[in-house]
C-alpha atoms as a PDB file:
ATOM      1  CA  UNK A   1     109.200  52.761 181.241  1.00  0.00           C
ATOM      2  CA  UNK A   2     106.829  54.660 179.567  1.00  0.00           C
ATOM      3  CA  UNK A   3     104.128  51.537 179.765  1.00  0.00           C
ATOM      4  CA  UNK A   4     104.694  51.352 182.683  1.00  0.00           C
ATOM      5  CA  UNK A   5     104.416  55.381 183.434  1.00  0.00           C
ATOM      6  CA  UNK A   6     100.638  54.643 181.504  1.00  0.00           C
ATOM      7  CA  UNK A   7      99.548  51.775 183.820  1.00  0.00           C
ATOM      8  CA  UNK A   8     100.103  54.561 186.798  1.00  0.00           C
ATOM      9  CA  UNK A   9      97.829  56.309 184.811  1.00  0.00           C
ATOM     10  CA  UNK A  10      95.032  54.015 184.053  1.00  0.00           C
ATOM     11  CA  UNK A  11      92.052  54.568 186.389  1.00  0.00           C
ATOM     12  CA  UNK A  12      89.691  51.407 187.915  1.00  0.00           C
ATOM     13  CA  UNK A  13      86.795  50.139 186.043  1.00  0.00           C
ATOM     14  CA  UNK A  14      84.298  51.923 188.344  1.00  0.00           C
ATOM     15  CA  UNK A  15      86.295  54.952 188.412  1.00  0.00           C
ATOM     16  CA  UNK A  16      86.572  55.010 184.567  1.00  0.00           C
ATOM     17  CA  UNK A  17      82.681  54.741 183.816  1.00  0.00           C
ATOM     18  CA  UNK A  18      81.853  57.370 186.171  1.00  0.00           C
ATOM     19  CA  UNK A  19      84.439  59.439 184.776  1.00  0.00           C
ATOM     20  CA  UNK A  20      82.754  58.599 181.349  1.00  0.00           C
ATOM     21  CA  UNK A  21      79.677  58.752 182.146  1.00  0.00           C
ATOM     22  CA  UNK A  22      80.258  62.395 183.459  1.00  0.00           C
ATOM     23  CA  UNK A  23      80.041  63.427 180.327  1.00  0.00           C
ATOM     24  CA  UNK A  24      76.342  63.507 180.186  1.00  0.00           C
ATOM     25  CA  UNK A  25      75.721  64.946 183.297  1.00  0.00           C
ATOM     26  CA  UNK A  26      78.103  67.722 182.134  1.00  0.00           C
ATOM     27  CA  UNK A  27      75.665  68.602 179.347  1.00  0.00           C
ATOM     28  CA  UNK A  28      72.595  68.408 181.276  1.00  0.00           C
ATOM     29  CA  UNK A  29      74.179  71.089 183.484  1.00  0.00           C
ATOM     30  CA  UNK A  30      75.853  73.032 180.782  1.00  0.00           C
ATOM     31  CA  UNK A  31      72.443  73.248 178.986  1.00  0.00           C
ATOM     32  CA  UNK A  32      70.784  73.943 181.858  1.00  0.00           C
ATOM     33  CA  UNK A  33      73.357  76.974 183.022  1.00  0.00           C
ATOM     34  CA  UNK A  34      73.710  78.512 179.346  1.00  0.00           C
ATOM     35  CA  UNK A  35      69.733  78.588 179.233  1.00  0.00           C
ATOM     36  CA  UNK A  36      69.869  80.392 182.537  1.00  0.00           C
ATOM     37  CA  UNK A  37      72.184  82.550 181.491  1.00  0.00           C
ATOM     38  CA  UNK A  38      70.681  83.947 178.142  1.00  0.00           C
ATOM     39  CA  UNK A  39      67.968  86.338 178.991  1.00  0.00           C
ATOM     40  CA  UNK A  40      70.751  87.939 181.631  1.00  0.00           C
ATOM     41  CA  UNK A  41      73.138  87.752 179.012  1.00  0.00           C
ATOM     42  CA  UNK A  42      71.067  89.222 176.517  1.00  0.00           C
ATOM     43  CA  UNK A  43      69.633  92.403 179.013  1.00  0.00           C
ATOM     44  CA  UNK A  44      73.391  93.352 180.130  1.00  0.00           C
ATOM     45  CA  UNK A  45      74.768  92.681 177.068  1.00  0.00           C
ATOM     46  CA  UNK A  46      72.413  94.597 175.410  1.00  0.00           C
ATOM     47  CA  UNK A  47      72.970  97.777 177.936  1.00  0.00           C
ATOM     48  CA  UNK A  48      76.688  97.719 177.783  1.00  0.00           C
ATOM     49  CA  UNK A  49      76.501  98.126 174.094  1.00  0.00           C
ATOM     50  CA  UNK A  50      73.649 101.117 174.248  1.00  0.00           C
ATOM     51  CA  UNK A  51      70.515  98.775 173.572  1.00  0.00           C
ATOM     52  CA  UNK A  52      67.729  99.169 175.381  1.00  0.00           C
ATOM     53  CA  UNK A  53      65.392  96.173 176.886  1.00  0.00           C
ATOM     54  CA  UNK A  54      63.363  94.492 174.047  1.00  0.00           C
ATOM     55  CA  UNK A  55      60.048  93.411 173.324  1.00  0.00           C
ATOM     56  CA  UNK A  56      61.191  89.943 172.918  1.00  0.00           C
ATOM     57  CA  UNK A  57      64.375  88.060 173.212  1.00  0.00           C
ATOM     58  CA  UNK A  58      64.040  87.261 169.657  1.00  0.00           C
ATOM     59  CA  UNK A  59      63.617  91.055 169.047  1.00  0.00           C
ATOM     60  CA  UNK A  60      67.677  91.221 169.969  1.00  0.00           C
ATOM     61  CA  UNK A  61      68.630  89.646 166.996  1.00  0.00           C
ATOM     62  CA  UNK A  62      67.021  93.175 165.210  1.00  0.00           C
ATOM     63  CA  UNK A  63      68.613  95.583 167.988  1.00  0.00           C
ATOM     64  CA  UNK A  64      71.067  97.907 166.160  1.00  0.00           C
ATOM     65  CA  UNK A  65      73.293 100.215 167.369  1.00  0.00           C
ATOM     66  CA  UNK A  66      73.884 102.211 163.837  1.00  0.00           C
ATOM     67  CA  UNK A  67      74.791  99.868 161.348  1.00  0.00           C
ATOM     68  CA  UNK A  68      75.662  97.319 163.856  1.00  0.00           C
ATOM     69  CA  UNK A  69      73.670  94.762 165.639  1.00  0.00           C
ATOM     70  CA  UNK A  70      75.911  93.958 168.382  1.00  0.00           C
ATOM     71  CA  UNK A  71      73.776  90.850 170.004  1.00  0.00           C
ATOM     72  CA  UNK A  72      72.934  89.063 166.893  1.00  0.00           C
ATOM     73  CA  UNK A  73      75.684  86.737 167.169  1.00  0.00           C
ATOM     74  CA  UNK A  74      74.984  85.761 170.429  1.00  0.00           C
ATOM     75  CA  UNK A  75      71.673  85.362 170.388  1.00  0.00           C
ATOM     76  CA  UNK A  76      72.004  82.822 167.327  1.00  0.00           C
ATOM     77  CA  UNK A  77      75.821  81.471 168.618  1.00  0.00           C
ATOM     78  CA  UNK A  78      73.081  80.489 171.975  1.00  0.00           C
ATOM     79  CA  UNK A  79      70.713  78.455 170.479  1.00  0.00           C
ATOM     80  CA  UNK A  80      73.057  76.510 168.367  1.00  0.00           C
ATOM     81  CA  UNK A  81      75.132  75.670 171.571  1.00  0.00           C
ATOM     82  CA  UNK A  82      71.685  74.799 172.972  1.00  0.00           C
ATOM     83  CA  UNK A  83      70.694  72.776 169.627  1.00  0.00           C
ATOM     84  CA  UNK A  84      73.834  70.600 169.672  1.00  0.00           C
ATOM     85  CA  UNK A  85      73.642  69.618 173.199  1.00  0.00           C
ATOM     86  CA  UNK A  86      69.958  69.018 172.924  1.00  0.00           C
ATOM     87  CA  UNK A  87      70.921  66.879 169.375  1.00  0.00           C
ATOM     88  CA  UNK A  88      73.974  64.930 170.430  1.00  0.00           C
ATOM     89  CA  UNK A  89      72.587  64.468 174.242  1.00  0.00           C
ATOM     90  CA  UNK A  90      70.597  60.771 173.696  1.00  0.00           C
ATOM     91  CA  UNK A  91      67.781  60.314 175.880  1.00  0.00           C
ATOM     92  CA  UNK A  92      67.267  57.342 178.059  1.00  0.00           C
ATOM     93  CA  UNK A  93      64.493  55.619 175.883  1.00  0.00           C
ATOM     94  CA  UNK A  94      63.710  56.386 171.994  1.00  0.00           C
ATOM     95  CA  UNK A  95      60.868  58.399 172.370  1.00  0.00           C
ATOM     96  CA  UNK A  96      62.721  60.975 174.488  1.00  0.00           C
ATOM     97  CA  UNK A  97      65.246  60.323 172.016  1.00  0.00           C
ATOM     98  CA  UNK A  98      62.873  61.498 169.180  1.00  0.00           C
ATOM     99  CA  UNK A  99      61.923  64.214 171.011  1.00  0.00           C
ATOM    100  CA  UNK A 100      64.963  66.102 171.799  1.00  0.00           C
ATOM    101  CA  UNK A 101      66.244  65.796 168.467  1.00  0.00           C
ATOM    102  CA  UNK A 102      63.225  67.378 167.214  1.00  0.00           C
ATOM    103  CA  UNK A 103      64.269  70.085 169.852  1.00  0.00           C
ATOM    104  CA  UNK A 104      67.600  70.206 168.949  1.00  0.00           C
ATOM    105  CA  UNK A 105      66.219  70.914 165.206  1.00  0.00           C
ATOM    106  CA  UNK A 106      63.929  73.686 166.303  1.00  0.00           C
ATOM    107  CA  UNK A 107      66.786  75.716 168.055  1.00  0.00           C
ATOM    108  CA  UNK A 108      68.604  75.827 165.101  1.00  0.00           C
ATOM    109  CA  UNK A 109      65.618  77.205 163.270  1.00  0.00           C
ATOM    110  CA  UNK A 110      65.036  79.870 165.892  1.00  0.00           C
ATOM    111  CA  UNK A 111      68.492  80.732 165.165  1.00  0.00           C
ATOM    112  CA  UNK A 112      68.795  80.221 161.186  1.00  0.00           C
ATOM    113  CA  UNK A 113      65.250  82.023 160.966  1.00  0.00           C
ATOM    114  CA  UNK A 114      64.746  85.312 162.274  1.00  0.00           C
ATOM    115  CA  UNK A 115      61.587  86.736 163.965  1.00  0.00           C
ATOM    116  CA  UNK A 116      59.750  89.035 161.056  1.00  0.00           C
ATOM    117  CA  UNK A 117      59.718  92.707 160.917  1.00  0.00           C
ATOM    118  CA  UNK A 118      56.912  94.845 160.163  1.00  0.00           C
ATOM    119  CA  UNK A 119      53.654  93.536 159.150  1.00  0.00           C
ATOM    120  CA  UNK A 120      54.128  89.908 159.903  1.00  0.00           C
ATOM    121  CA  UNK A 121      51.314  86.956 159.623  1.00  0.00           C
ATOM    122  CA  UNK A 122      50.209  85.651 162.958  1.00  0.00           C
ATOM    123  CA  UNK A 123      51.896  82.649 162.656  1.00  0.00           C
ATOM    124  CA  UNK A 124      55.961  82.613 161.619  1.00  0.00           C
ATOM    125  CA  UNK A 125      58.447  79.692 160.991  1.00  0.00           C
ATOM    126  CA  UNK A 126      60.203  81.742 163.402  1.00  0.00           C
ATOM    127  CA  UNK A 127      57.325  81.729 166.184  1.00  0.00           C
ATOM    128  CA  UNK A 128      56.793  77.811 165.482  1.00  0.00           C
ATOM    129  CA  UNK A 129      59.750  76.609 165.897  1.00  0.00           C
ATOM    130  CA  UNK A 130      59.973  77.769 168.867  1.00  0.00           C
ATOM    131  CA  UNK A 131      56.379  76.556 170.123  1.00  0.00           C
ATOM    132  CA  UNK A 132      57.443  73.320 169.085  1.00  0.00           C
ATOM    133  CA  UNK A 133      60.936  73.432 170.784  1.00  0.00           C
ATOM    134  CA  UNK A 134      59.192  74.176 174.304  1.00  0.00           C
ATOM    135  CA  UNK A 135      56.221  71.171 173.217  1.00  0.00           C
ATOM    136  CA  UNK A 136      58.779  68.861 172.534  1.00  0.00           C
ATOM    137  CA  UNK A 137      61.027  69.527 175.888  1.00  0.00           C
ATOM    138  CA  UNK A 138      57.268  70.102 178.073  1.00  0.00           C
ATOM    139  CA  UNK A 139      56.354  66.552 176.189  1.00  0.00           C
ATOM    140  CA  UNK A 140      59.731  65.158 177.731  1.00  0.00           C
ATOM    141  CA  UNK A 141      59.174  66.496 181.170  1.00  0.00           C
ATOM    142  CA  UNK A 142      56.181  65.314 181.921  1.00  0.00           C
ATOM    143  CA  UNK A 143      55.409  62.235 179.498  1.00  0.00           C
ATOM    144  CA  UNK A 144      58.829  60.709 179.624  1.00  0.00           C
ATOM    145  CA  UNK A 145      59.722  61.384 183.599  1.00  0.00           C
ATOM    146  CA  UNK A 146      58.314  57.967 184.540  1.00  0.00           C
ATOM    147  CA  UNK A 147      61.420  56.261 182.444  1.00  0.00           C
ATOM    148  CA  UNK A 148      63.584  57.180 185.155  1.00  0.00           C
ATOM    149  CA  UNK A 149      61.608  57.952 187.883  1.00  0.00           C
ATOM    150  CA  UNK A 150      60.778  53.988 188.115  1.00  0.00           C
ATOM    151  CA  UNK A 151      64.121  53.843 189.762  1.00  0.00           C
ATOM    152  CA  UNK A 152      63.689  56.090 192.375  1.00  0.00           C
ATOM    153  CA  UNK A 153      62.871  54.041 195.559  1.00  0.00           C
ATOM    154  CA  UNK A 154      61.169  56.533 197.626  1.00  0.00           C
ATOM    155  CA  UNK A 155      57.493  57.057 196.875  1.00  0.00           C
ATOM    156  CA  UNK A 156      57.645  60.337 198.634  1.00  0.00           C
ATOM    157  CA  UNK A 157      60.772  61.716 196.382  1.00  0.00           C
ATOM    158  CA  UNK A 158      59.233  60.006 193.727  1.00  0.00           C
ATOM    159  CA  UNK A 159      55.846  62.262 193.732  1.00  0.00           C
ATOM    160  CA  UNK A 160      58.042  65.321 194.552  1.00  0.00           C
ATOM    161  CA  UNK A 161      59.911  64.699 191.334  1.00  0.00           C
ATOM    162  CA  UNK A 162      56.647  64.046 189.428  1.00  0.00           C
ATOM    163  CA  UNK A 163      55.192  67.013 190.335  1.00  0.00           C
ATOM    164  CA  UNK A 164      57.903  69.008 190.269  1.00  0.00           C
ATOM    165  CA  UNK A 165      58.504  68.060 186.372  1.00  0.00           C
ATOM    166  CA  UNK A 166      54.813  68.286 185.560  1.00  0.00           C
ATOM    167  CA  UNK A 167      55.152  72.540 187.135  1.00  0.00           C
ATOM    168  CA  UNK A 168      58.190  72.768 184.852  1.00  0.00           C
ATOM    169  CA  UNK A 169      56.352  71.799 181.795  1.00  0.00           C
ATOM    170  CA  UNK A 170      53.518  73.084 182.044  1.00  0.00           C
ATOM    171  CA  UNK A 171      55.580  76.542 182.454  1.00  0.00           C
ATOM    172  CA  UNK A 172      57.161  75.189 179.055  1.00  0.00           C
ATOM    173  CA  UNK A 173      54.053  75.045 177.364  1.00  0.00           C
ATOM    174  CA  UNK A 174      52.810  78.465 178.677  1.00  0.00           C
ATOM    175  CA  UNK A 175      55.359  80.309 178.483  1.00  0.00           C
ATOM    176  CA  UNK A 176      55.469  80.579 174.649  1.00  0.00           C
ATOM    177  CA  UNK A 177      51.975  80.605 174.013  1.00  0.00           C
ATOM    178  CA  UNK A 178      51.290  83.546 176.570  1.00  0.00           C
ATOM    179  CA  UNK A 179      53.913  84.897 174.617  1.00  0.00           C
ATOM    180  CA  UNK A 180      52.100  84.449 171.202  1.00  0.00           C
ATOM    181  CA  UNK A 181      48.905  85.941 172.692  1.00  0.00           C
ATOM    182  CA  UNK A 182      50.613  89.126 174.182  1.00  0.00           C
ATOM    183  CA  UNK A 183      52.445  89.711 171.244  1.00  0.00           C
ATOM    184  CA  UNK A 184      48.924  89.879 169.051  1.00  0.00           C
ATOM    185  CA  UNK A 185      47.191  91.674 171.278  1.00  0.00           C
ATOM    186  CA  UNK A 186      49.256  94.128 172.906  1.00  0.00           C
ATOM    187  CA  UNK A 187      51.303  96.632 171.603  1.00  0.00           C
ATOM    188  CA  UNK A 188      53.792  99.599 172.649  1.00  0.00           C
ATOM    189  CA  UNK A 189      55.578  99.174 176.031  1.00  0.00           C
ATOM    190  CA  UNK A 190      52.991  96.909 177.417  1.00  0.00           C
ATOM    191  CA  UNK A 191      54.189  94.199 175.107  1.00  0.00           C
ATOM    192  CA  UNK A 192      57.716  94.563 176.730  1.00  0.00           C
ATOM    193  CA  UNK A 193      56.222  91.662 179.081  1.00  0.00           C
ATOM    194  CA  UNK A 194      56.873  89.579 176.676  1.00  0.00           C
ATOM    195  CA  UNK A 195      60.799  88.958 177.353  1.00  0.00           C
ATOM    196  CA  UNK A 196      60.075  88.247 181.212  1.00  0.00           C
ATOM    197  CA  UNK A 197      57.068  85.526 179.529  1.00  0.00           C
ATOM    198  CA  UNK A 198      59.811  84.241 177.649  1.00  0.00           C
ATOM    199  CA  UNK A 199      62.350  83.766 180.238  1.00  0.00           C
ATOM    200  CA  UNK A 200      59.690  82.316 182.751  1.00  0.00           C
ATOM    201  CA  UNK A 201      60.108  79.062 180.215  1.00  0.00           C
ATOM    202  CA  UNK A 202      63.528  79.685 179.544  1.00  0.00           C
ATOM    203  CA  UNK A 203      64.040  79.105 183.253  1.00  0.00           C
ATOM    204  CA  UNK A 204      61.517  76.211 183.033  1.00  0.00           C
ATOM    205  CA  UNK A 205      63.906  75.077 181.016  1.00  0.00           C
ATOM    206  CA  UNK A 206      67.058  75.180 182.703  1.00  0.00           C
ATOM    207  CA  UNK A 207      65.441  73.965 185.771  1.00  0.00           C
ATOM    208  CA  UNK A 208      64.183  70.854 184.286  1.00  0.00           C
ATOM    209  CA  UNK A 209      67.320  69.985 183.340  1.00  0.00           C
ATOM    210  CA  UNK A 210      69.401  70.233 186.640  1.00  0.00           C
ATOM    211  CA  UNK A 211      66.432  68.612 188.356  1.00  0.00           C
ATOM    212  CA  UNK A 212      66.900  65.736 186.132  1.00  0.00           C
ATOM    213  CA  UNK A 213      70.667  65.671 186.407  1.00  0.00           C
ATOM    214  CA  UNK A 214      70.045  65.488 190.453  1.00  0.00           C
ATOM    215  CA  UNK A 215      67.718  62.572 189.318  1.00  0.00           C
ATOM    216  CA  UNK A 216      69.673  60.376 187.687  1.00  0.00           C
ATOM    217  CA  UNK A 217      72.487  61.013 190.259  1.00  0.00           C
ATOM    218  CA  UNK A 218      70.554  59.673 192.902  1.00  0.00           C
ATOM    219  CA  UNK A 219      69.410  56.283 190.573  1.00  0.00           C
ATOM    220  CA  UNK A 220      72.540  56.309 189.312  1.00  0.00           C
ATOM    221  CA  UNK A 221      70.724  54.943 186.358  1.00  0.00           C
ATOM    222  CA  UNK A 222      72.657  55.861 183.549  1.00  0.00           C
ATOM    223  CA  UNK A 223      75.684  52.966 185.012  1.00  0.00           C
ATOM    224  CA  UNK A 224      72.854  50.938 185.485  1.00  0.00           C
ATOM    225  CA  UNK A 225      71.295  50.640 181.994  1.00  0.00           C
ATOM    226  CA  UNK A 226      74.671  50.475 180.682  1.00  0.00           C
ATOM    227  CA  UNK A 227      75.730  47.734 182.838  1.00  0.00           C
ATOM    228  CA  UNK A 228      72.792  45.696 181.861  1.00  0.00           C
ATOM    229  CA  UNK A 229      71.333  45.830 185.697  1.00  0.00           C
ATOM    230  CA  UNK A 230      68.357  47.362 185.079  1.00  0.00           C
ATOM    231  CA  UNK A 231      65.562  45.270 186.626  1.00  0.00           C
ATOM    232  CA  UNK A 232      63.421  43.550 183.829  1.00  0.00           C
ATOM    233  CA  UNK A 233      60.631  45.029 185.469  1.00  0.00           C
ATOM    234  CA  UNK A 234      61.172  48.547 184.873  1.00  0.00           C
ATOM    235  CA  UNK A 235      59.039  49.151 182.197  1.00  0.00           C
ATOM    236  CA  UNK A 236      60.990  47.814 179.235  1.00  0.00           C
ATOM    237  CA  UNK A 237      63.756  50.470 180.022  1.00  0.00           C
ATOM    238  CA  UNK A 238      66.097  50.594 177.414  1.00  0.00           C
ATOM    239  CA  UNK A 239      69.790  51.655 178.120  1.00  0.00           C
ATOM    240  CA  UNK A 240      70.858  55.448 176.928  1.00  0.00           C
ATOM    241  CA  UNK A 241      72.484  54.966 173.627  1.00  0.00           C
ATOM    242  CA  UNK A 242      69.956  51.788 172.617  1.00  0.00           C
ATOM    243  CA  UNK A 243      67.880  54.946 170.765  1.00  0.00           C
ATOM    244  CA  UNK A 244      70.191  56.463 168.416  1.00  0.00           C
ATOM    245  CA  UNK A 245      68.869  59.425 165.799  1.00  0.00           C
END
């Protein structure tokens, strides 16, 4: 009875690697709804508990209230959410692979090491890892659309997805730099504009990574590669998973 109870349960083929196969998608969007979510997180979360709006949102893991510093722990619980999925999430050929676990490694040391305090050197582990975070996700946006985008039949929707991820990274690659040069040479409450500078890429971000999910929707390219019907043509794709860190 109960095999038979199971066999009810047991979904089609088809039915069972989409279901699997949801699983990525579900990070792509997760990733890309916690990113959008941190700057608000960290504004209203930081007024609730008496904090005013920071220079930075790396500044928040300084803001004390007293002897407490009541959005350290999730500013840092954040970015290791965001370094695991970016980690664990394989990319659909190795060098995207690479590249998001480099990523992946950077949020963590965003997290693990703090922004300085006082007289600080113009370049930080802090500041650099996360440079290289937004590099490495900019590099994947633009460098490493065409893996997918090879798949998309419509030349028009192609270009629209080309340009839209080349805007999104170069927004990546601004965005912290403009940072980096505001922070040096401004000062006082002008420097303030450095949180909205920060969440420009931070939405960058996010964005990239729903637009992608919509992407690979439409292809329906992740099946595909795993299924071994990827056309030989299309530039030596490799199936997601053939990369593995």
């Amino acid at each position: 009875m109960l095999r038979a109870l199971w066999k009810k349960r047991e979904m089609p083929a088809d039915e069972l690697a989409n279901h699997v196969f949801s699983t990525y998608a579900s990070v792509r969007y997760g990733m890309a709804a916690i990113a959008a979510a941190f700057p608000v997180l960290l504004y209203l979360g930081g007024r609730l508990q008496g904090v005013e709006l920071r220079q930075s949102m790396s500044d928040y893991y300084w803001a004390n209230v007293g002897s407490e510093y009541p959005m350290r722990i999730w500013f840092v619980g954040i970015l290791f959410v965001v370094g695991a999925f970016l980690y664990l999430y394989k990319g659909f050929t190795p060098f995207e692979n690479y590249a998001l676990n480099v990523a992946g490694v950077c949020a963590f040391g965003v997290a693990i090491v703090p922004m300085c305090r006082g007289q600080c050197p113009k370049v930080t582990a802090h500041g650099t890892f996360a440079v290289v975070l937004f590099l490495c996700i900019a590099y994947v946006s633009v460098a490493r659309a065409t893996d997918t985008l090879v798949l998309v039949a419509d030349e028009t929707l192609k270009a629209r997805y080309r340009r839209s991820y080349r805007i999104l990274g170069f927004f990546m690659v601004a965005s912290p730099l403009t940072a980096f040069v505001t922070t040096t040479l401004l000062t006082g409450s002008t420097a303030r504009y450095v949180f909205f500078i920060e969440t420009a890429g931070i939405y960058a971000f996010a964005a990239y990574w729903w637009l992608k999910s919509r992407e690979l929707a439409r292809t329906n390219a992740e099946l595909r590669a795993v299924r071994g019907t990827l056309n030989a043509t299309d530039r030596g794709l490799l199936p997601m998973g053939s990369a593995r860190s």
